[in-house]
Protein backbone atom coordinates (compact mmCIF):
# COMPACT_ATOMS: atom_id res chain seq x y z
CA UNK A 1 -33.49 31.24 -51.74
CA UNK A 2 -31.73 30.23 -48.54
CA UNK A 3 -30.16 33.94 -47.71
CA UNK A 4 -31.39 36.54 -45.88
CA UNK A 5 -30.34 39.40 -47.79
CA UNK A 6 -33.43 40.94 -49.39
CA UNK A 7 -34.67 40.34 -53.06
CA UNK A 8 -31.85 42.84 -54.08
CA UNK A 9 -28.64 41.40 -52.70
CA UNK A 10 -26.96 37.99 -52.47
CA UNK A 11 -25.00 39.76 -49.40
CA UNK A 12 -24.92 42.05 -46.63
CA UNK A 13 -24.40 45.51 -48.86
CA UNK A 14 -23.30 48.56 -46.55
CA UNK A 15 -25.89 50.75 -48.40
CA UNK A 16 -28.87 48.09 -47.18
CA UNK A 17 -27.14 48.43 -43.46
CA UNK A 18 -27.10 52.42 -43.61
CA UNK A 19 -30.65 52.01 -44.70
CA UNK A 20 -31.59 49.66 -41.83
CA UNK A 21 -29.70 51.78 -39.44
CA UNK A 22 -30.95 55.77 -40.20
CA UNK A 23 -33.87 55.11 -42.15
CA UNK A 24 -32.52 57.16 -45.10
CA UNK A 25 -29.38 57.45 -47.08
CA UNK A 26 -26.27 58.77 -45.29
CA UNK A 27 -23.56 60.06 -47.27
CA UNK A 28 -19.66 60.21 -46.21
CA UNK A 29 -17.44 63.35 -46.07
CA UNK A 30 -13.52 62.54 -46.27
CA UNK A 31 -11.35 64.73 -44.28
CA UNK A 32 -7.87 64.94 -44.09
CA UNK A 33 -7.29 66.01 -40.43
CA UNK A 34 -3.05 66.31 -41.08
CA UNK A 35 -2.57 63.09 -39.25
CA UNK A 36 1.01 61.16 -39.40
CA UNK A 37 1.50 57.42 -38.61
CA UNK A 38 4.05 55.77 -36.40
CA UNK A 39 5.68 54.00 -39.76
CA UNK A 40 6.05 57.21 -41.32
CA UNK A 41 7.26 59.73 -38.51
CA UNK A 42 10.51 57.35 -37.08
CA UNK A 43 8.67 56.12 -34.12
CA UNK A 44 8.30 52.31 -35.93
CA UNK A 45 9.95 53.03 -38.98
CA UNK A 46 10.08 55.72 -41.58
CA UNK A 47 8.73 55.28 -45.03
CA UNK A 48 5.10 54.02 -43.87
CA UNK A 49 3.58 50.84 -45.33
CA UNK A 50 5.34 49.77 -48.58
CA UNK A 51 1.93 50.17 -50.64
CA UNK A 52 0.99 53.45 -49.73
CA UNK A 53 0.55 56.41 -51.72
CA UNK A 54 -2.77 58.67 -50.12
CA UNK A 55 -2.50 60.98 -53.00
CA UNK A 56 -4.48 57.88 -54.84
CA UNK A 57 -7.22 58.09 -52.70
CA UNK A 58 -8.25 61.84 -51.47
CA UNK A 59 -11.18 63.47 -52.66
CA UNK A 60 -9.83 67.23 -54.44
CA UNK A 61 -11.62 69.16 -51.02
CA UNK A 62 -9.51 67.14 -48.96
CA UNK A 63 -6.75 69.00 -47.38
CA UNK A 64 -4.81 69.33 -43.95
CA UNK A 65 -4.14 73.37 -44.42
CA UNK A 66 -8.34 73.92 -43.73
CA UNK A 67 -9.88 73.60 -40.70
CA UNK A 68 -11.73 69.53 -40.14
CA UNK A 69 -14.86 72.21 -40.07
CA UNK A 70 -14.18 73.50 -43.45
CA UNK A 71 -13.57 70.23 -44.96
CA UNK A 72 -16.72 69.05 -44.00
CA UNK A 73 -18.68 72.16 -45.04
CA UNK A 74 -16.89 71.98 -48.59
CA UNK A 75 -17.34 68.16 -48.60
CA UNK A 76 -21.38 68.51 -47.74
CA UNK A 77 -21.29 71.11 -50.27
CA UNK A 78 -19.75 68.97 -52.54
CA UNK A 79 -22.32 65.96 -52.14
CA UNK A 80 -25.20 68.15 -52.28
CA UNK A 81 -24.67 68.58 -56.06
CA UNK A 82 -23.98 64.66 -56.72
CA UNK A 83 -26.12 63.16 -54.18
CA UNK A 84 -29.44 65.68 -53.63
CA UNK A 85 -30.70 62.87 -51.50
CA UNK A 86 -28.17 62.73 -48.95
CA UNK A 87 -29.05 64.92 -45.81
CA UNK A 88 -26.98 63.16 -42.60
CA UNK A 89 -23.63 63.09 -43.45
CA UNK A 90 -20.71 60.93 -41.51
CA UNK A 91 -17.40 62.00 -41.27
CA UNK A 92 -14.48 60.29 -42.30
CA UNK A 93 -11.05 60.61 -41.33
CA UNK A 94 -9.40 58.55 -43.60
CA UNK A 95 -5.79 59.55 -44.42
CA UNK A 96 -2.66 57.73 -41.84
CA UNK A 97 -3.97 57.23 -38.95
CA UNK A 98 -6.47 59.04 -37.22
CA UNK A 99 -6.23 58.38 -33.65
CA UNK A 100 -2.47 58.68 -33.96
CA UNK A 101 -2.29 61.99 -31.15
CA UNK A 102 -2.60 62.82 -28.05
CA UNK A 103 -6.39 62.29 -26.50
CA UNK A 104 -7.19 66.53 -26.32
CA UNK A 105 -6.16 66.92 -30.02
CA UNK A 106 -8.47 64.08 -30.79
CA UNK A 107 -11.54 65.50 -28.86
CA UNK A 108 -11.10 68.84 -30.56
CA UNK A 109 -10.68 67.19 -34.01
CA UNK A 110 -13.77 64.69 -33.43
CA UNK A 111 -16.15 67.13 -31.53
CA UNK A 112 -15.26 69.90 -34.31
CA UNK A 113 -16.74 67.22 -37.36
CA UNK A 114 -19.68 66.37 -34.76
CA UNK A 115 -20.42 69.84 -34.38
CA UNK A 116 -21.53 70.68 -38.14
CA UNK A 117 -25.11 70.59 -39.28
CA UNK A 118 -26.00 66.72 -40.70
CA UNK A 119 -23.00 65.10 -39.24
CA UNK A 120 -24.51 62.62 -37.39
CA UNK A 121 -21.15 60.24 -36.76
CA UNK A 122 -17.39 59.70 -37.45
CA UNK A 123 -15.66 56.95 -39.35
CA UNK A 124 -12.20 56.73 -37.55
CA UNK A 125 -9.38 55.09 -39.81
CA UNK A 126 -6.51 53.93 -37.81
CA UNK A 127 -3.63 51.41 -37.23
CA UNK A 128 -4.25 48.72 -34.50
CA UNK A 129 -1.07 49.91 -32.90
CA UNK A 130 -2.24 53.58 -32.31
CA UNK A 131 -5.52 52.94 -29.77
CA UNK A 132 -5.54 52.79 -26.47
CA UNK A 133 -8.11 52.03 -23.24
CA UNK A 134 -8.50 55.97 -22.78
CA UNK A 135 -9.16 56.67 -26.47
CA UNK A 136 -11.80 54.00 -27.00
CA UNK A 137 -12.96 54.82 -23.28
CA UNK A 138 -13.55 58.59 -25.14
CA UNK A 139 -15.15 57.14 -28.21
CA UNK A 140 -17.36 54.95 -26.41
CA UNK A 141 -18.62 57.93 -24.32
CA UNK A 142 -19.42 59.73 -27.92
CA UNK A 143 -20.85 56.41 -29.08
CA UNK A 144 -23.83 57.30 -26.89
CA UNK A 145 -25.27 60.10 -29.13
CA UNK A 146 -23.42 59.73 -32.34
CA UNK A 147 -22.87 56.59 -34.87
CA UNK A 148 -19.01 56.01 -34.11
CA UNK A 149 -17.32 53.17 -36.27
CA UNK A 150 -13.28 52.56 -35.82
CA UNK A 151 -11.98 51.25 -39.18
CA UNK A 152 -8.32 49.13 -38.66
CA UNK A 153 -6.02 48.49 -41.59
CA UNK A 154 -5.41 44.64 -40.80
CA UNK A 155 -4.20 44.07 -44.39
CA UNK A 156 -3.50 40.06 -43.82
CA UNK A 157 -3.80 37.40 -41.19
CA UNK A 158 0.12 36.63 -42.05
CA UNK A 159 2.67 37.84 -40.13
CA UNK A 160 5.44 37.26 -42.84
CA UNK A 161 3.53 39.08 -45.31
CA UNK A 162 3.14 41.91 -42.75
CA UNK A 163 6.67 42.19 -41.87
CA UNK A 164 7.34 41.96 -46.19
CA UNK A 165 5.18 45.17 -46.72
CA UNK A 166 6.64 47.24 -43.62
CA UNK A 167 3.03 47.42 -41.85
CA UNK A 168 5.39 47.29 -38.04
CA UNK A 169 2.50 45.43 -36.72
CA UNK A 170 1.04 42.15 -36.30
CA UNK A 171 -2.13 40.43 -36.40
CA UNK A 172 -2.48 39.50 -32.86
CA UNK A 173 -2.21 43.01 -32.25
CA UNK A 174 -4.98 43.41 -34.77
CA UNK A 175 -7.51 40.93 -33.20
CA UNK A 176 -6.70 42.79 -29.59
CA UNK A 177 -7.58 46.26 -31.00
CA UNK A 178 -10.69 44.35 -32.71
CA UNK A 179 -12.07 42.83 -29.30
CA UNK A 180 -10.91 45.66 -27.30
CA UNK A 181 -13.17 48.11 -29.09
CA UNK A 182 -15.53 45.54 -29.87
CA UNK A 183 -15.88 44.80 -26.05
CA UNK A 184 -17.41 48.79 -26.02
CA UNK A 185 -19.77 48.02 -27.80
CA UNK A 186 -18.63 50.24 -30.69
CA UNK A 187 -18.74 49.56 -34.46
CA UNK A 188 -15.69 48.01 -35.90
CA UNK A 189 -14.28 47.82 -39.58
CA UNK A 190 -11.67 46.14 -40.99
CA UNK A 191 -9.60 45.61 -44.13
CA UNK A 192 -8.07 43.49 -45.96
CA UNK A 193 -5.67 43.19 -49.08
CA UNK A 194 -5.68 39.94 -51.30
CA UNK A 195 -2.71 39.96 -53.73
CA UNK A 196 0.37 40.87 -51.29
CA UNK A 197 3.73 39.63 -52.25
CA UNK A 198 4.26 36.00 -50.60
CA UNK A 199 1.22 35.06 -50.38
CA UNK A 200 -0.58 32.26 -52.33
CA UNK A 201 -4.11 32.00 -53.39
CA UNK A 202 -4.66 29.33 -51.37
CA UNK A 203 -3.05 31.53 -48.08
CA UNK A 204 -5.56 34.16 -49.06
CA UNK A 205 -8.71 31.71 -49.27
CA UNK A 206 -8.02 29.91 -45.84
CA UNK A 207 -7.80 33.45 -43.70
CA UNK A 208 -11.51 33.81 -44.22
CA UNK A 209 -12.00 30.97 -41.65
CA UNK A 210 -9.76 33.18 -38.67
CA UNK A 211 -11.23 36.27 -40.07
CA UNK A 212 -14.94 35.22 -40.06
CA UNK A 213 -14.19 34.88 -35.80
CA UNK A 214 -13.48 38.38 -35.70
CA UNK A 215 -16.03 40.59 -33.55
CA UNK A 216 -16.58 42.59 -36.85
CA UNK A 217 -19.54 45.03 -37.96
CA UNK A 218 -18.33 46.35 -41.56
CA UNK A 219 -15.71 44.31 -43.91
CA UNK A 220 -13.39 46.25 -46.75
CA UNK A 221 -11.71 43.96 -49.38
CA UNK A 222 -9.44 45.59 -51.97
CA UNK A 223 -7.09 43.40 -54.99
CA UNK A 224 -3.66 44.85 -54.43
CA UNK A 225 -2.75 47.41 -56.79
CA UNK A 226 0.98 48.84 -57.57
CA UNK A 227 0.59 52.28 -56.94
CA UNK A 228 3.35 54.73 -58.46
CA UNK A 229 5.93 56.28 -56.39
CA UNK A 230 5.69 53.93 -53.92
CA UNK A 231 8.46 51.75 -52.03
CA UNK A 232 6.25 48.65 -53.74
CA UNK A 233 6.65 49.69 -57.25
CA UNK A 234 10.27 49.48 -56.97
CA UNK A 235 10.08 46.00 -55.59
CA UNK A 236 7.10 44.91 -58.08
CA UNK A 237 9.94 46.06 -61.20
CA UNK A 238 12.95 43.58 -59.52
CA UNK A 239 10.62 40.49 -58.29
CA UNK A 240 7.10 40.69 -60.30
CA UNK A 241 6.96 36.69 -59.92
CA UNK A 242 6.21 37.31 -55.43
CA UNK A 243 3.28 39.33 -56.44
CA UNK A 244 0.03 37.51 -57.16
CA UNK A 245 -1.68 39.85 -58.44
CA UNK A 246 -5.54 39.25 -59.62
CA UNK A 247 -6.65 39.57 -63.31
CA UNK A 248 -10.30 41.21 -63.27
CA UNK A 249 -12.30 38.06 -64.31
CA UNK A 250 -10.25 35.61 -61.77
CA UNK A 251 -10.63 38.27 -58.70
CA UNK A 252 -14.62 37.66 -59.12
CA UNK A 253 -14.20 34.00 -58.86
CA UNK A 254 -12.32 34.31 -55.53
CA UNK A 255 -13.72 36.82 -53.84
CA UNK A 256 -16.96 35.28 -54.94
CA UNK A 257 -15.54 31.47 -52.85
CA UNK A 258 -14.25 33.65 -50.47
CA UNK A 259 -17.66 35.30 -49.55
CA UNK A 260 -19.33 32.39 -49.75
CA UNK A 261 -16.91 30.80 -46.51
CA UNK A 262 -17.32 34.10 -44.79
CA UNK A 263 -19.61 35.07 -41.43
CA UNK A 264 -22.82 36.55 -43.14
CA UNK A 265 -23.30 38.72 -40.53
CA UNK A 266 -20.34 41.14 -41.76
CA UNK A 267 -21.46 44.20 -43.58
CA UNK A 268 -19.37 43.59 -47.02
CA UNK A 269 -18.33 47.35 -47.66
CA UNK A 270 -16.67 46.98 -50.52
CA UNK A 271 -15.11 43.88 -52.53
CA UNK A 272 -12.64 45.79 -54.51
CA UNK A 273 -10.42 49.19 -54.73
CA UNK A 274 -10.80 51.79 -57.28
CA UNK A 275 -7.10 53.49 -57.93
CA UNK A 276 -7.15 56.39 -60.97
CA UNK A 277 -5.30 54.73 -63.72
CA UNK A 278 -2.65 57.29 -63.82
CA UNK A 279 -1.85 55.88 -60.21
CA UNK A 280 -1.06 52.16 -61.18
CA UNK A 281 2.81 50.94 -61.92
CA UNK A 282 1.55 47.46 -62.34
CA UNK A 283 -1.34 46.09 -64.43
CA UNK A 284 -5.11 46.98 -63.41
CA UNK A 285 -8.77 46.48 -64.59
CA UNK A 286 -8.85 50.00 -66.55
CA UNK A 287 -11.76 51.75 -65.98
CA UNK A 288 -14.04 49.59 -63.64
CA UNK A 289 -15.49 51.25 -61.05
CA UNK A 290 -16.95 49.99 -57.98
CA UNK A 291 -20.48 49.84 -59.07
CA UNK A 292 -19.60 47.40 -61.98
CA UNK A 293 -17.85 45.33 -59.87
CA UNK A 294 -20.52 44.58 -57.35
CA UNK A 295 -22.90 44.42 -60.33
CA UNK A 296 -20.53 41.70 -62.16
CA UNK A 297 -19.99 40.06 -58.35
CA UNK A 298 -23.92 40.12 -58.19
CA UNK A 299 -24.38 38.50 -61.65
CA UNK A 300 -22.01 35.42 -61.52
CA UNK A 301 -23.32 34.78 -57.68
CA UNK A 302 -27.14 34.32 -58.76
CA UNK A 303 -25.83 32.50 -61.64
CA UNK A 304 -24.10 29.99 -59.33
CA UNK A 305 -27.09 30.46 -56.69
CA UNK A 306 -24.77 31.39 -54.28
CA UNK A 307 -24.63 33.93 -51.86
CA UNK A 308 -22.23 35.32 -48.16
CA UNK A 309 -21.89 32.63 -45.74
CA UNK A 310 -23.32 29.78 -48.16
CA UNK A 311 -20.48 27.38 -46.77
CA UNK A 312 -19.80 29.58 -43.36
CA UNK A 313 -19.02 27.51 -40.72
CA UNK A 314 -18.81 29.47 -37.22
């Protein structure tokens, strides 16, 4: 076998990298920290990103009226029942975008999730367009004592399609927030959506090659999903034909070419996006959840003896 992922995996899994890095399992507590985003509040636009619906994603002890402190002691709380084997916890502030405030508001909101017993880092969710020099000055300074990882929606590599879904920014402003926070030597995320309207398969495929340049440590991949009650829905029900949207068996055969093109040193997070069935105006995969999809991603890639950054050229 030519990879260099273990006996287990065929690619970089984020569990094997939390592993590697703490020695032990580390578990993640969402908070919602009552954050707003510059689509949303008038500044760029109003309405946010046309996909969006957070209700979708937020764990039930997420919620802006409790304290970021409370949160996390409800979330630890939480994972102690489902995951006895968790013990350092890192906190994520995953709804809008999280670094969307003044610099003081962020320190107290960051320093307050650092503070609790087991935290021993912050995953940071944000926009490219909402970091600055003095903020990732700040988190590079926490970076010293605490694992600190800034996660940027990037969505696409195409401007058009960014413009189509109302994300107000574009991807050269993307790659700068990338390198700038790259360049401190903090962690960096970023994801991506395959199945946006405009875009064909064969779009999708060749961004691996411009995002396999990026100064990345952890990668998120999700197949678009119509979520209800969302500006996309509406569009989805007057122009289904612009949305290529991924039938569960085909999704595993691209993402599976798709990994195989991309740089193997990315941490592959996750390859797909759970959304609760009650969620979905458009046509999803029922009741897969994420472990059978990196099982089923698993199974077809040692069937084809293939495995991330087989055909990777840097």
């Amino acid at each position: 076998m030519n990879h260099a992922f273990g006996s287990k995996h065929r690619f970089n899994s984020y569990s094997g990298y939390f592993k590697k890095t703490f020695g032990e399992r580390v578990q993640k507590i969402t908070v919602d920290a009552g954050f707003t985003c510059p689509n949303r509040d008038g500044t760029l636009a109003r309405g946010g990103c046309t996909y969006c619906n957070n209700d979708a994603f937020n764990p039930s002890y997420c919620n802006p009226q409790k304290t970021v402190a409370k949160q996390v002691a409800e979330g630890i709380e939480f994972h102690k029942v489902r995951y006895r084997r968790a013990s350092r916890y890192l906190v994520y502030f995953q709804p809008y975008s999280n670094t969307y405030a003044p610099l003081e508001k962020l320190k107290t909101l960051y320093e307050q999730a650092l503070s609790q017993e087991g935290v021993t880092g912050l995953v940071i969710g944000t926009r490219p367009d909402c970091v600055d020099g003095e903020k990732l000055d700040y988190l590079q300074q926490l970076s010293e004592k605490h694992y600190i990882i800034v996660e940027y929606g990037v969505e696409s590599i195409y401007n058009q399609t960014l413009d189509r879904i109302n994300r107000q920014h574009t991807f050269e402003q993307s790659v700068k927030a990338i390198v700038e926070t790259a360049k401190r030597g903090l962690h960096v995320g970023a994801h991506f959506i395959f199945g946006l309207p405009g875009e064909s398969r064969e779009m999708m495929m060749d961004s691996v090659k411009q995002v396999s340049q990026l100064p990345l440590t952890t990668i998120k991949f999700h197949q678009l999903q119509i979520v209800t009650g969302t500006a996309m829905a509406t569009d989805y029900q007057k122009h289904p034909e612009d949305y290529p949207l991924f039938a569960f068996e085909e999704y595993i055969d691209f993402i599976i070419r798709y990994t195989e093109q991309l740089n193997p040193d990315f941490i592959i997070e996750r390859f797909a996006g759970e959304v609760p069935p009650r969620y979905l105006a458009g046509p999803g995969w029922g009741l897969i959840r994420n472990d059978q999809i990196n099982i089923a991603i698993e199974r077809e890639m040692k069937k084809r003896d293939t495995w991330q950054g087989k055909y990777y050229e840097p």
